[in-house]
PDB file of N, CA and C in Angstrom:
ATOM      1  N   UNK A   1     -13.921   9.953  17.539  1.00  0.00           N
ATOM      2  CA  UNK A   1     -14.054   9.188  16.319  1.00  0.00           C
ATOM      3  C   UNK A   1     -13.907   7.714  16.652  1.00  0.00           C
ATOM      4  N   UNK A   2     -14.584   6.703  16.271  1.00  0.00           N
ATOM      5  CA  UNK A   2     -14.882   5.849  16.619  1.00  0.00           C
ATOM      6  C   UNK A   2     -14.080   4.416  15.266  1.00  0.00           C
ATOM      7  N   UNK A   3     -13.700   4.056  15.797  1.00  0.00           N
ATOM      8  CA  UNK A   3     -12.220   3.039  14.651  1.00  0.00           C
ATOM      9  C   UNK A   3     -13.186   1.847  14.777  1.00  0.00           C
ATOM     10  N   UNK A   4     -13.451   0.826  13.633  1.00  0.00           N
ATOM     11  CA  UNK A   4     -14.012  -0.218  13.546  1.00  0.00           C
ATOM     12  C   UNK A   4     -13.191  -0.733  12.288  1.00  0.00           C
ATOM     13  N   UNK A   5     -13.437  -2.496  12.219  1.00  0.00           N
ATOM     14  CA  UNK A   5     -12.250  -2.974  11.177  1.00  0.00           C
ATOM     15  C   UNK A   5     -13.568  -4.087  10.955  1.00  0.00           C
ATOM     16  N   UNK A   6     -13.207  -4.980   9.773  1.00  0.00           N
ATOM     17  CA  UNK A   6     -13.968  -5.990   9.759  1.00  0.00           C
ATOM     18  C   UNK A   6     -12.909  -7.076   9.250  1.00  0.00           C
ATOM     19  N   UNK A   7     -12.826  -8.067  10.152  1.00  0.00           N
ATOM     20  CA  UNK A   7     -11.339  -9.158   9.444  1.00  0.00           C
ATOM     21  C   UNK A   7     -12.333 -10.205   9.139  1.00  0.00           C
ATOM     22  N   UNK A   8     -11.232 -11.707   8.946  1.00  0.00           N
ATOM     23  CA  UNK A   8     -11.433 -12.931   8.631  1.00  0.00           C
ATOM     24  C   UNK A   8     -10.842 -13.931   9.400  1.00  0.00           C
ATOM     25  N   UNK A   9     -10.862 -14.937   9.652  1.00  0.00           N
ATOM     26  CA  UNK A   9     -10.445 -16.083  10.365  1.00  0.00           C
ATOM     27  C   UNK A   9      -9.299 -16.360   9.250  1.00  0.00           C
ATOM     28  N   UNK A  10      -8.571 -16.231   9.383  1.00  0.00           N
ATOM     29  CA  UNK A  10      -6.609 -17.029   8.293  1.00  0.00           C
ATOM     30  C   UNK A  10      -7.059 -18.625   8.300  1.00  0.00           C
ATOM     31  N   UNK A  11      -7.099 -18.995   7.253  1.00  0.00           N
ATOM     32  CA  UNK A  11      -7.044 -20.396   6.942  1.00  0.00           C
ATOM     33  C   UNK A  11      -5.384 -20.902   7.866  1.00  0.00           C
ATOM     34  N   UNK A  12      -5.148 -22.240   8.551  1.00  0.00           N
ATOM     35  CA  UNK A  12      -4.098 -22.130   9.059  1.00  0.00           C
ATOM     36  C   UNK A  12      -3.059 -22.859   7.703  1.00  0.00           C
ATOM     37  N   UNK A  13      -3.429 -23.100   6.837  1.00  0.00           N
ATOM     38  CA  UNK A  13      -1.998 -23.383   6.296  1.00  0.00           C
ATOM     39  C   UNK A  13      -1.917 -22.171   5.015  1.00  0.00           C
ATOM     40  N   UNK A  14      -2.110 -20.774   5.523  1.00  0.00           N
ATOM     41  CA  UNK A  14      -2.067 -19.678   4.422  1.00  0.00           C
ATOM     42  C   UNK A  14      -0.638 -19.183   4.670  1.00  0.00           C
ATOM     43  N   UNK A  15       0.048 -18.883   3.914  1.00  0.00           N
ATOM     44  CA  UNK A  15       1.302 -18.441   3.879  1.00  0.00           C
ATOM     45  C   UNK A  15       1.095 -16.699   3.815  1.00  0.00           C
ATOM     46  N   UNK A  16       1.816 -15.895   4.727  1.00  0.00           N
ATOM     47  CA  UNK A  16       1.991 -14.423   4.721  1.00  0.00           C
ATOM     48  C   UNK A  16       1.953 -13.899   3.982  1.00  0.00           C
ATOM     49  N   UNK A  17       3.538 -14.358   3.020  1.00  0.00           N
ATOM     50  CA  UNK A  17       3.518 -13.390   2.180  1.00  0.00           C
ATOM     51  C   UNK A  17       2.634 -13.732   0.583  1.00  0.00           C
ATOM     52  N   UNK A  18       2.000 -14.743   1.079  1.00  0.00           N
ATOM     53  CA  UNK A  18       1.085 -15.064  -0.093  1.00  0.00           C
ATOM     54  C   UNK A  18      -0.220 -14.484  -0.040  1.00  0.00           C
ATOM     55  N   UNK A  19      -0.702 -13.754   1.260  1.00  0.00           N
ATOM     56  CA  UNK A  19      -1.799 -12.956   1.738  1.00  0.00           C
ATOM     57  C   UNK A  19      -1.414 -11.643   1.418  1.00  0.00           C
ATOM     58  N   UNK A  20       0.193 -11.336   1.416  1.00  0.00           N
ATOM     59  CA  UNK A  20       0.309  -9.919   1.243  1.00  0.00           C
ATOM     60  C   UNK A  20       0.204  -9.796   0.028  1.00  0.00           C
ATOM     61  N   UNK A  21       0.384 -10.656  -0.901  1.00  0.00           N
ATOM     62  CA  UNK A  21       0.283 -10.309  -2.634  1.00  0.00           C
ATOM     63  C   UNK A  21      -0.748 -10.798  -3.030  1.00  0.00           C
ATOM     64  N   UNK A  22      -1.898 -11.288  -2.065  1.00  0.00           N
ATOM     65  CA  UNK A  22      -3.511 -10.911  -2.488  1.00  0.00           C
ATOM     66  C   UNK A  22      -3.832  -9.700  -2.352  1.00  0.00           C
ATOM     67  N   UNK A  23      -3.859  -8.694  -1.718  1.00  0.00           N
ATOM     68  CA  UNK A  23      -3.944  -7.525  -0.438  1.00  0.00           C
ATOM     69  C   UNK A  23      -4.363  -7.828   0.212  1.00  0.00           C
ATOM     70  N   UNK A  24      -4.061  -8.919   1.562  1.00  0.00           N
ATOM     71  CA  UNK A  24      -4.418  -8.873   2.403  1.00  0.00           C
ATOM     72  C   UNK A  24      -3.611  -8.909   3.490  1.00  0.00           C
ATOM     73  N   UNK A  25      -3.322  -8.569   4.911  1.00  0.00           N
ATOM     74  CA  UNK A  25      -2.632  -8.096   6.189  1.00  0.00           C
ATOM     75  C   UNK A  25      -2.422  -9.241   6.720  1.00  0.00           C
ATOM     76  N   UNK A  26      -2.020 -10.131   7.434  1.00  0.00           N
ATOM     77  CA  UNK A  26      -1.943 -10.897   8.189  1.00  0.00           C
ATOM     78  C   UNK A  26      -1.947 -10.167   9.744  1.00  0.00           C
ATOM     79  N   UNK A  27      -2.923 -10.589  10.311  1.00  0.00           N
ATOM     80  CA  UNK A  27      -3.329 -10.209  12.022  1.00  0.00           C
ATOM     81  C   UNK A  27      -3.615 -10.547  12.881  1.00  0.00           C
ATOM     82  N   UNK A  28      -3.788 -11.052  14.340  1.00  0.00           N
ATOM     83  CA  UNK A  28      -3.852 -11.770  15.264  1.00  0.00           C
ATOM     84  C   UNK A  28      -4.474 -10.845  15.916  1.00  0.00           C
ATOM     85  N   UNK A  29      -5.909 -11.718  16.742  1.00  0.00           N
ATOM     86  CA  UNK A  29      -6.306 -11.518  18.237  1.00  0.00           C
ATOM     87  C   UNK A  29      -5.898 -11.954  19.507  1.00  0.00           C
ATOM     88  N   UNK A  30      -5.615 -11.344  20.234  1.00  0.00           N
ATOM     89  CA  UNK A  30      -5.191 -12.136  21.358  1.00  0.00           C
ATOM     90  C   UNK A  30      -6.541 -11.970  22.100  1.00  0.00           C
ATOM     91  N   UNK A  31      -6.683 -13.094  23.334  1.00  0.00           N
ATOM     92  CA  UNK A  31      -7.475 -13.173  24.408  1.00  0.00           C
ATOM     93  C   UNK A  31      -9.106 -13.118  23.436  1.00  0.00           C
ATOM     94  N   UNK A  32      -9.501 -13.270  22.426  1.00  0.00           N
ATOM     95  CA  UNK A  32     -11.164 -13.286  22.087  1.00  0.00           C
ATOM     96  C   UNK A  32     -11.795 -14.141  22.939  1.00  0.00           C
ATOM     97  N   UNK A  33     -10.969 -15.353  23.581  1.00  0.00           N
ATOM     98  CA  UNK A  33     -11.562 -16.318  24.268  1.00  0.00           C
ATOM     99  C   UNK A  33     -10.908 -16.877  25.372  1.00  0.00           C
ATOM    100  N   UNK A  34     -10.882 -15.845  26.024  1.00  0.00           N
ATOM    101  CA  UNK A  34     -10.391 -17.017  27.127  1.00  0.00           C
ATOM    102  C   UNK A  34      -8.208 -15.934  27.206  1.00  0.00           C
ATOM    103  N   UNK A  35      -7.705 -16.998  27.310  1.00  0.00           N
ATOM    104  CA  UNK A  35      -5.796 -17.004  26.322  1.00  0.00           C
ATOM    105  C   UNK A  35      -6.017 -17.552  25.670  1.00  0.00           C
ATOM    106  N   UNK A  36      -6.750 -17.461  24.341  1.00  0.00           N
ATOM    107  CA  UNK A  36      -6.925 -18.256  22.926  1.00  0.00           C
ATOM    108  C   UNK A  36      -6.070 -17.031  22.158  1.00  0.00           C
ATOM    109  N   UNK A  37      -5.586 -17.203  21.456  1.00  0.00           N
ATOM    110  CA  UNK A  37      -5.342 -16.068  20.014  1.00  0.00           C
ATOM    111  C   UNK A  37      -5.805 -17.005  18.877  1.00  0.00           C
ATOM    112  N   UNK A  38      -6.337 -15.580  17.700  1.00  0.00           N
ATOM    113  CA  UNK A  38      -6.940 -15.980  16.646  1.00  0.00           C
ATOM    114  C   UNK A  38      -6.164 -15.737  15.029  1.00  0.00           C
ATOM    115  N   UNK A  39      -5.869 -16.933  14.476  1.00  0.00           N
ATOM    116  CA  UNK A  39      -4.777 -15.722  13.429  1.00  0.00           C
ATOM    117  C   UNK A  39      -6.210 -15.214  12.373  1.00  0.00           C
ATOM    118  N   UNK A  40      -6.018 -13.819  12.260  1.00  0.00           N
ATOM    119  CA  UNK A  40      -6.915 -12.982  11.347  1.00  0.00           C
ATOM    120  C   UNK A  40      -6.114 -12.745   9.956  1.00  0.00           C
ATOM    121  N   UNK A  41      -7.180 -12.103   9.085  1.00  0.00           N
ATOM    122  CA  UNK A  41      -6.524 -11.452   8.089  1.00  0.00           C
ATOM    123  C   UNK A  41      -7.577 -10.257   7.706  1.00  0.00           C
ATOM    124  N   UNK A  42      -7.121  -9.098   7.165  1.00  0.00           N
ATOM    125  CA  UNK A  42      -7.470  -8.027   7.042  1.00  0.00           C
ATOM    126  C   UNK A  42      -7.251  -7.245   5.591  1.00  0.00           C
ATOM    127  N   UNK A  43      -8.151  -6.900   4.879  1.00  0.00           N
ATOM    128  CA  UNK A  43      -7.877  -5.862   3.480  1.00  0.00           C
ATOM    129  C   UNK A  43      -6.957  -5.056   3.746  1.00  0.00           C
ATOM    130  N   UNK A  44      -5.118  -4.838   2.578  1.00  0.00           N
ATOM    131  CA  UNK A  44      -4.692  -4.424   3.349  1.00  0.00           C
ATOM    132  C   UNK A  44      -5.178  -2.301   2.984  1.00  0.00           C
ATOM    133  N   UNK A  45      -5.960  -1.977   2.115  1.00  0.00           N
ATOM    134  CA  UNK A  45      -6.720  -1.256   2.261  1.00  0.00           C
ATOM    135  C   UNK A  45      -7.116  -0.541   3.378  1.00  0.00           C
ATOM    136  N   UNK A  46      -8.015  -1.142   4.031  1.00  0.00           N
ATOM    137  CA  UNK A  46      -8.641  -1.258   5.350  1.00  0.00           C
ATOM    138  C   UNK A  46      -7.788  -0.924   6.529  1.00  0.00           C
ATOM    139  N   UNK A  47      -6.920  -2.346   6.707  1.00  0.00           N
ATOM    140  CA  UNK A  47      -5.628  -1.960   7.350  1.00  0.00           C
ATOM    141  C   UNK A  47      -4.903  -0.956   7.542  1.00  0.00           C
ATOM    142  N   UNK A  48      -4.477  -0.194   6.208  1.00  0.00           N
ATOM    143  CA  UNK A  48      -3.418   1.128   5.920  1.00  0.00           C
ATOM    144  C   UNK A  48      -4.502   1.940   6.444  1.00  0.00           C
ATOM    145  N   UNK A  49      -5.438   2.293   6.431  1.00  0.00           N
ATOM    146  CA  UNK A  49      -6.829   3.258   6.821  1.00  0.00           C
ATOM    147  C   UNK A  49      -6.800   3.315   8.302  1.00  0.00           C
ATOM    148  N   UNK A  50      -7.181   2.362   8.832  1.00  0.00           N
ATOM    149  CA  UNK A  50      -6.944   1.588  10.147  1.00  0.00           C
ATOM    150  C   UNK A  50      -5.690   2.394  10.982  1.00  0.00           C
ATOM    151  N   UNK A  51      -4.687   1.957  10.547  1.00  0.00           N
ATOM    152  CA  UNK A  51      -3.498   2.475  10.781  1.00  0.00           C
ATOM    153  C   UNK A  51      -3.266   3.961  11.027  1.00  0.00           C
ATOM    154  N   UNK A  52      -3.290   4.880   9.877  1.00  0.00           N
ATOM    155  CA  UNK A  52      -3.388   5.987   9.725  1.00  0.00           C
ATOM    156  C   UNK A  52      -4.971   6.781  10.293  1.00  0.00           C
ATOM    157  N   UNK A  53      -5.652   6.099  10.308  1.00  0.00           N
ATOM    158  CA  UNK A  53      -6.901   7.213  11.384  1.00  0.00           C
ATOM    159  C   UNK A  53      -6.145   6.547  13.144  1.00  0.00           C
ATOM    160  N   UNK A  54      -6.042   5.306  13.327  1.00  0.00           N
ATOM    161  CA  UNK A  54      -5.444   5.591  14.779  1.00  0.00           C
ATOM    162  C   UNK A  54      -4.437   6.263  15.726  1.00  0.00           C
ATOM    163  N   UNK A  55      -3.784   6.525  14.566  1.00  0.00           N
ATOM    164  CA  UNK A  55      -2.118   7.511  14.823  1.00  0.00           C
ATOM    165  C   UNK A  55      -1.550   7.024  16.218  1.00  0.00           C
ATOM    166  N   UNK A  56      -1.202   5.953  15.520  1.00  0.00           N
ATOM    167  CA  UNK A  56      -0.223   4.779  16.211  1.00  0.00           C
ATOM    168  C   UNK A  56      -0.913   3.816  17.362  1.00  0.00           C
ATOM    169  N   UNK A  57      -0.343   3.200  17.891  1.00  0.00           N
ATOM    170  CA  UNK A  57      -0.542   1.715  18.495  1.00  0.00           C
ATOM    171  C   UNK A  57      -1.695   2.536  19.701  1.00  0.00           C
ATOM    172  N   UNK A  58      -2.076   1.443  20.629  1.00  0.00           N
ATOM    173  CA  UNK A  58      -2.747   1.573  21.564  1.00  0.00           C
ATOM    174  C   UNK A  58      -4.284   2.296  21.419  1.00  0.00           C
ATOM    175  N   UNK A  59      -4.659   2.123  20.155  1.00  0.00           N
ATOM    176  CA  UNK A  59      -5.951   2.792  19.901  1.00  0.00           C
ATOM    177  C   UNK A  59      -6.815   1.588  20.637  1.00  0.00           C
ATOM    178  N   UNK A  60      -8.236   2.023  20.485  1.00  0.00           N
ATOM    179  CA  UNK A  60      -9.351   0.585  20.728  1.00  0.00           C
ATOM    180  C   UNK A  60      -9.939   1.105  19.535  1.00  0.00           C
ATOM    181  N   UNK A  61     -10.348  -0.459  18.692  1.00  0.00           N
ATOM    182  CA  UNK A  61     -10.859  -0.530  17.595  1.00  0.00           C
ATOM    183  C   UNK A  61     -12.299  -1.444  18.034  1.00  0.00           C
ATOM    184  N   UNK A  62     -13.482  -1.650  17.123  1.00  0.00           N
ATOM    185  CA  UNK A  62     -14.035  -2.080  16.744  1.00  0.00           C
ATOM    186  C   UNK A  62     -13.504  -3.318  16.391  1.00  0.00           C
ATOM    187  N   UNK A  63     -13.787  -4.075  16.317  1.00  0.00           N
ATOM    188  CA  UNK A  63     -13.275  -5.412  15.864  1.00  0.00           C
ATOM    189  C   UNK A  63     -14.536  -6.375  15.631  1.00  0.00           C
ATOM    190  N   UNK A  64     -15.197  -6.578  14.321  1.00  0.00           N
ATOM    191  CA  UNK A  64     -15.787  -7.576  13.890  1.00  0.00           C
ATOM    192  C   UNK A  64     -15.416  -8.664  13.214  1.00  0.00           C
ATOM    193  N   UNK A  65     -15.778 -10.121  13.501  1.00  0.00           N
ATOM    194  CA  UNK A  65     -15.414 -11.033  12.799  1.00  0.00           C
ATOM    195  C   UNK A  65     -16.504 -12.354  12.440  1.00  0.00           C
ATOM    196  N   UNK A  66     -17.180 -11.637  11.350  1.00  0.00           N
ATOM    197  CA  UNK A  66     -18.810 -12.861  10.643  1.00  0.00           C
ATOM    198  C   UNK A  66     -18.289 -13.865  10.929  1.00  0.00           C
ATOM    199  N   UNK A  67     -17.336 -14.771  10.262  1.00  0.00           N
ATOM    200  CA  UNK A  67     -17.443 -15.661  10.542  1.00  0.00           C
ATOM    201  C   UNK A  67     -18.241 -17.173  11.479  1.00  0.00           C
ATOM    202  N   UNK A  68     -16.937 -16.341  12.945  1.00  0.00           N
ATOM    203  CA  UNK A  68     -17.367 -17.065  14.229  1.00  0.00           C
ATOM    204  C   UNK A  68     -18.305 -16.236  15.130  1.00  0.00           C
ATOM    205  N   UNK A  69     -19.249 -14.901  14.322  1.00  0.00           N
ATOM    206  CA  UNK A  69     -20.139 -14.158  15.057  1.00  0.00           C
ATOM    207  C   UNK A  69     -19.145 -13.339  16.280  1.00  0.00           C
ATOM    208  N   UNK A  70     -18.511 -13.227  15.930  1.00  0.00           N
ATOM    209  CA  UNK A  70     -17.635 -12.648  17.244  1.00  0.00           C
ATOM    210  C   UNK A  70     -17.123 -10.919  17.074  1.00  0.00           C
ATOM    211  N   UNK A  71     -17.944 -10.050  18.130  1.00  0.00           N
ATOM    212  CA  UNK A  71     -17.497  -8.210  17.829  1.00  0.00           C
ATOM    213  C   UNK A  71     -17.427  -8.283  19.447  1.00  0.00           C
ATOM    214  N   UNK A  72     -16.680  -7.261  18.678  1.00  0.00           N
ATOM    215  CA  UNK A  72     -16.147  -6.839  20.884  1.00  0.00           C
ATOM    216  C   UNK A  72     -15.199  -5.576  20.209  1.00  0.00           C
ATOM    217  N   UNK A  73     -14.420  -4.942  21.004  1.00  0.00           N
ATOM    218  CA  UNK A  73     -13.316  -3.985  21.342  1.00  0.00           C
ATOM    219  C   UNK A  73     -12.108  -4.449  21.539  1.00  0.00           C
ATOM    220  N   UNK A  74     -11.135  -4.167  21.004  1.00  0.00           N
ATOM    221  CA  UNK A  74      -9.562  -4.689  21.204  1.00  0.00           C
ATOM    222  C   UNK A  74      -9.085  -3.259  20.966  1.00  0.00           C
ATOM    223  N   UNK A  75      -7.329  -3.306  21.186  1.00  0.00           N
ATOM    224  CA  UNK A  75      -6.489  -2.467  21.591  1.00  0.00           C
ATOM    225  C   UNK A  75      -5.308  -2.903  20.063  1.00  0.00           C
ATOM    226  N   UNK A  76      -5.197  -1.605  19.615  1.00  0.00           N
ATOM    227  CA  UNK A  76      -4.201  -2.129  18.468  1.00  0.00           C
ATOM    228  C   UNK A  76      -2.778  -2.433  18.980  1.00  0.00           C
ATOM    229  N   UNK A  77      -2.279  -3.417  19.380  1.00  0.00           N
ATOM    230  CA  UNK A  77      -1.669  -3.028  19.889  1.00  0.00           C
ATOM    231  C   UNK A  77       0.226  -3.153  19.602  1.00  0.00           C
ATOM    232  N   UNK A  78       0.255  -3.791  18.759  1.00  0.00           N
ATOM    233  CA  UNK A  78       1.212  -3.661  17.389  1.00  0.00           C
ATOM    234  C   UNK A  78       1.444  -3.041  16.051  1.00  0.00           C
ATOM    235  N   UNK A  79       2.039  -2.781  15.201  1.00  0.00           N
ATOM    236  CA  UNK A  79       1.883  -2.445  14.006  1.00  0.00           C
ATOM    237  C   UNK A  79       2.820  -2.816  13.320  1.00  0.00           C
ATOM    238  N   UNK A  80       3.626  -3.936  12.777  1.00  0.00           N
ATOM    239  CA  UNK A  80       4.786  -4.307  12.192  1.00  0.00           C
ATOM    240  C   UNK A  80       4.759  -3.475  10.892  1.00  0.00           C
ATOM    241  N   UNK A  81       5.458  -2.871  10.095  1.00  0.00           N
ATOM    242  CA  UNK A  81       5.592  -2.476   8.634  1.00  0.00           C
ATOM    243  C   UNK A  81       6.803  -2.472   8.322  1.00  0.00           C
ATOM    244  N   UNK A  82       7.099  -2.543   7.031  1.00  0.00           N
ATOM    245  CA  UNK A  82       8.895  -2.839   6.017  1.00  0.00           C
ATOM    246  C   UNK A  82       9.214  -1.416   6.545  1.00  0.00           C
ATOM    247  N   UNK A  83      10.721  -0.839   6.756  1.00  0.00           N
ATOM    248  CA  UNK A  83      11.064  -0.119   7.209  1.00  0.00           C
ATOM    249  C   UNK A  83      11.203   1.377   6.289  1.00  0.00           C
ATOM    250  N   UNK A  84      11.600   0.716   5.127  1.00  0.00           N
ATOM    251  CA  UNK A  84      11.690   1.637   3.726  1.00  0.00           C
ATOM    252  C   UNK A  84      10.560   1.883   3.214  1.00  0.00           C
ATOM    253  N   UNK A  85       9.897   0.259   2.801  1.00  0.00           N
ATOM    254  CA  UNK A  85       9.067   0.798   2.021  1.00  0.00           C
ATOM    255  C   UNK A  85       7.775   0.883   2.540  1.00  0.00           C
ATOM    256  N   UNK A  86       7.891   0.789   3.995  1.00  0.00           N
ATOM    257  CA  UNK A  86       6.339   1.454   4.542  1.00  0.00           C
ATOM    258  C   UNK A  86       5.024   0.961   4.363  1.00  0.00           C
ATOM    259  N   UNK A  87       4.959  -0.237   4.121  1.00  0.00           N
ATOM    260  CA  UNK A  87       3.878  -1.344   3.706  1.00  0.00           C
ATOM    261  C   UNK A  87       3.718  -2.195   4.959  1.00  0.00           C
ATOM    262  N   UNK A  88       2.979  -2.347   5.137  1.00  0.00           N
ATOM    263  CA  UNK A  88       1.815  -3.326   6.632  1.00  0.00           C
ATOM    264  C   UNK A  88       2.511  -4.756   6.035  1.00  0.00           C
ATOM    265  N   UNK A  89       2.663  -5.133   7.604  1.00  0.00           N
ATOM    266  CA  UNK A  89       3.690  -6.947   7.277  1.00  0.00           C
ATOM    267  C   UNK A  89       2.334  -7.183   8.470  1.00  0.00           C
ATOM    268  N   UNK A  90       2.066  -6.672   9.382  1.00  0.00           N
ATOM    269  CA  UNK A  90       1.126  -7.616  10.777  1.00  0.00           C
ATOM    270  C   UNK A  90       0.607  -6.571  11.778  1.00  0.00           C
ATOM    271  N   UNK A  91      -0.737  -7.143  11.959  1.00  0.00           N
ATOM    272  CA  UNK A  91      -1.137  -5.994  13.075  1.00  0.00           C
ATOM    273  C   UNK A  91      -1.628  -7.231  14.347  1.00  0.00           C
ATOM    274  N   UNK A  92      -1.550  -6.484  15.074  1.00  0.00           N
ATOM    275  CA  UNK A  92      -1.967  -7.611  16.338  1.00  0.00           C
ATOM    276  C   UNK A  92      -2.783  -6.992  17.461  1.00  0.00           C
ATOM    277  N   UNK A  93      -3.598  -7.425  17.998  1.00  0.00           N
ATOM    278  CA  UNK A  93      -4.953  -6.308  18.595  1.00  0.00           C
ATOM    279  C   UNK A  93      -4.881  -7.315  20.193  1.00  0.00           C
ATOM    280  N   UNK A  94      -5.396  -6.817  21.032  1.00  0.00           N
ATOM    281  CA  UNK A  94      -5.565  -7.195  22.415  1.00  0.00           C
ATOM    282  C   UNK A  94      -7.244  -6.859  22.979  1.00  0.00           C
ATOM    283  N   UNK A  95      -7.574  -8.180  22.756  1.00  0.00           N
ATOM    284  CA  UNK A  95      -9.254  -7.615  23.843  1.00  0.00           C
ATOM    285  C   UNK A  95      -9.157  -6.952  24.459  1.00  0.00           C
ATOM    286  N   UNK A  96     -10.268  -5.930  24.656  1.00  0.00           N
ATOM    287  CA  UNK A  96      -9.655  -5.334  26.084  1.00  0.00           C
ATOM    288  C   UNK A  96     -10.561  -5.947  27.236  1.00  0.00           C
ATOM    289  N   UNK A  97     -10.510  -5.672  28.075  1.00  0.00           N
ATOM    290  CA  UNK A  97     -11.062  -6.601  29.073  1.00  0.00           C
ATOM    291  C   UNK A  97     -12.009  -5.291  29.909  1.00  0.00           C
TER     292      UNK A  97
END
């Protein structure tokens, strides 16, 4: 089964938890360019989906981003969530090389 996501480029002065009470994830690429990281954001919809079809960290996802034209393969390779209440705080993905 094949995992694909579609994010956004994070405006840099967007506040977290002001993305989380849009629904949206706050997420980071590492390495898209180079040692560049990218801060993303993600439906957190999508995300929780995301999450639960990879059954836990270290999956390779799909990773598209319109914006800057940029798809490739990354590695999930974080998953931060609230401990209780089980809600997505940050996901963070790794090119894979």
């Amino acid at each position: 089964m094949s995992l694909a996501i579609e994010c956004q480029v994070r405006p840099a002065d967007s506040k977290p938890n002001a993305l989380r009470q849009s629904g949206l994830t706050p997420a980071v690429l590492y390495g898209h360019n180079g040692s560049e990281s990218l801060p993303l954001m993600i439906k957190t919809k999508l995300a929780e989906f995301l999450v639960r079809d990879a059954r836990g960290q270290k999956a390779v996802v799909d990773v598209t981003i319109p914006e800057i034209s940029w798809a490739g393969q990354a590695v999930l390779q974080e998953i931060q969530a609230h401990p209780a209440k089980n809600t997505l705080y940050h996901l963070s993905f790794w090119v894979q090389a």
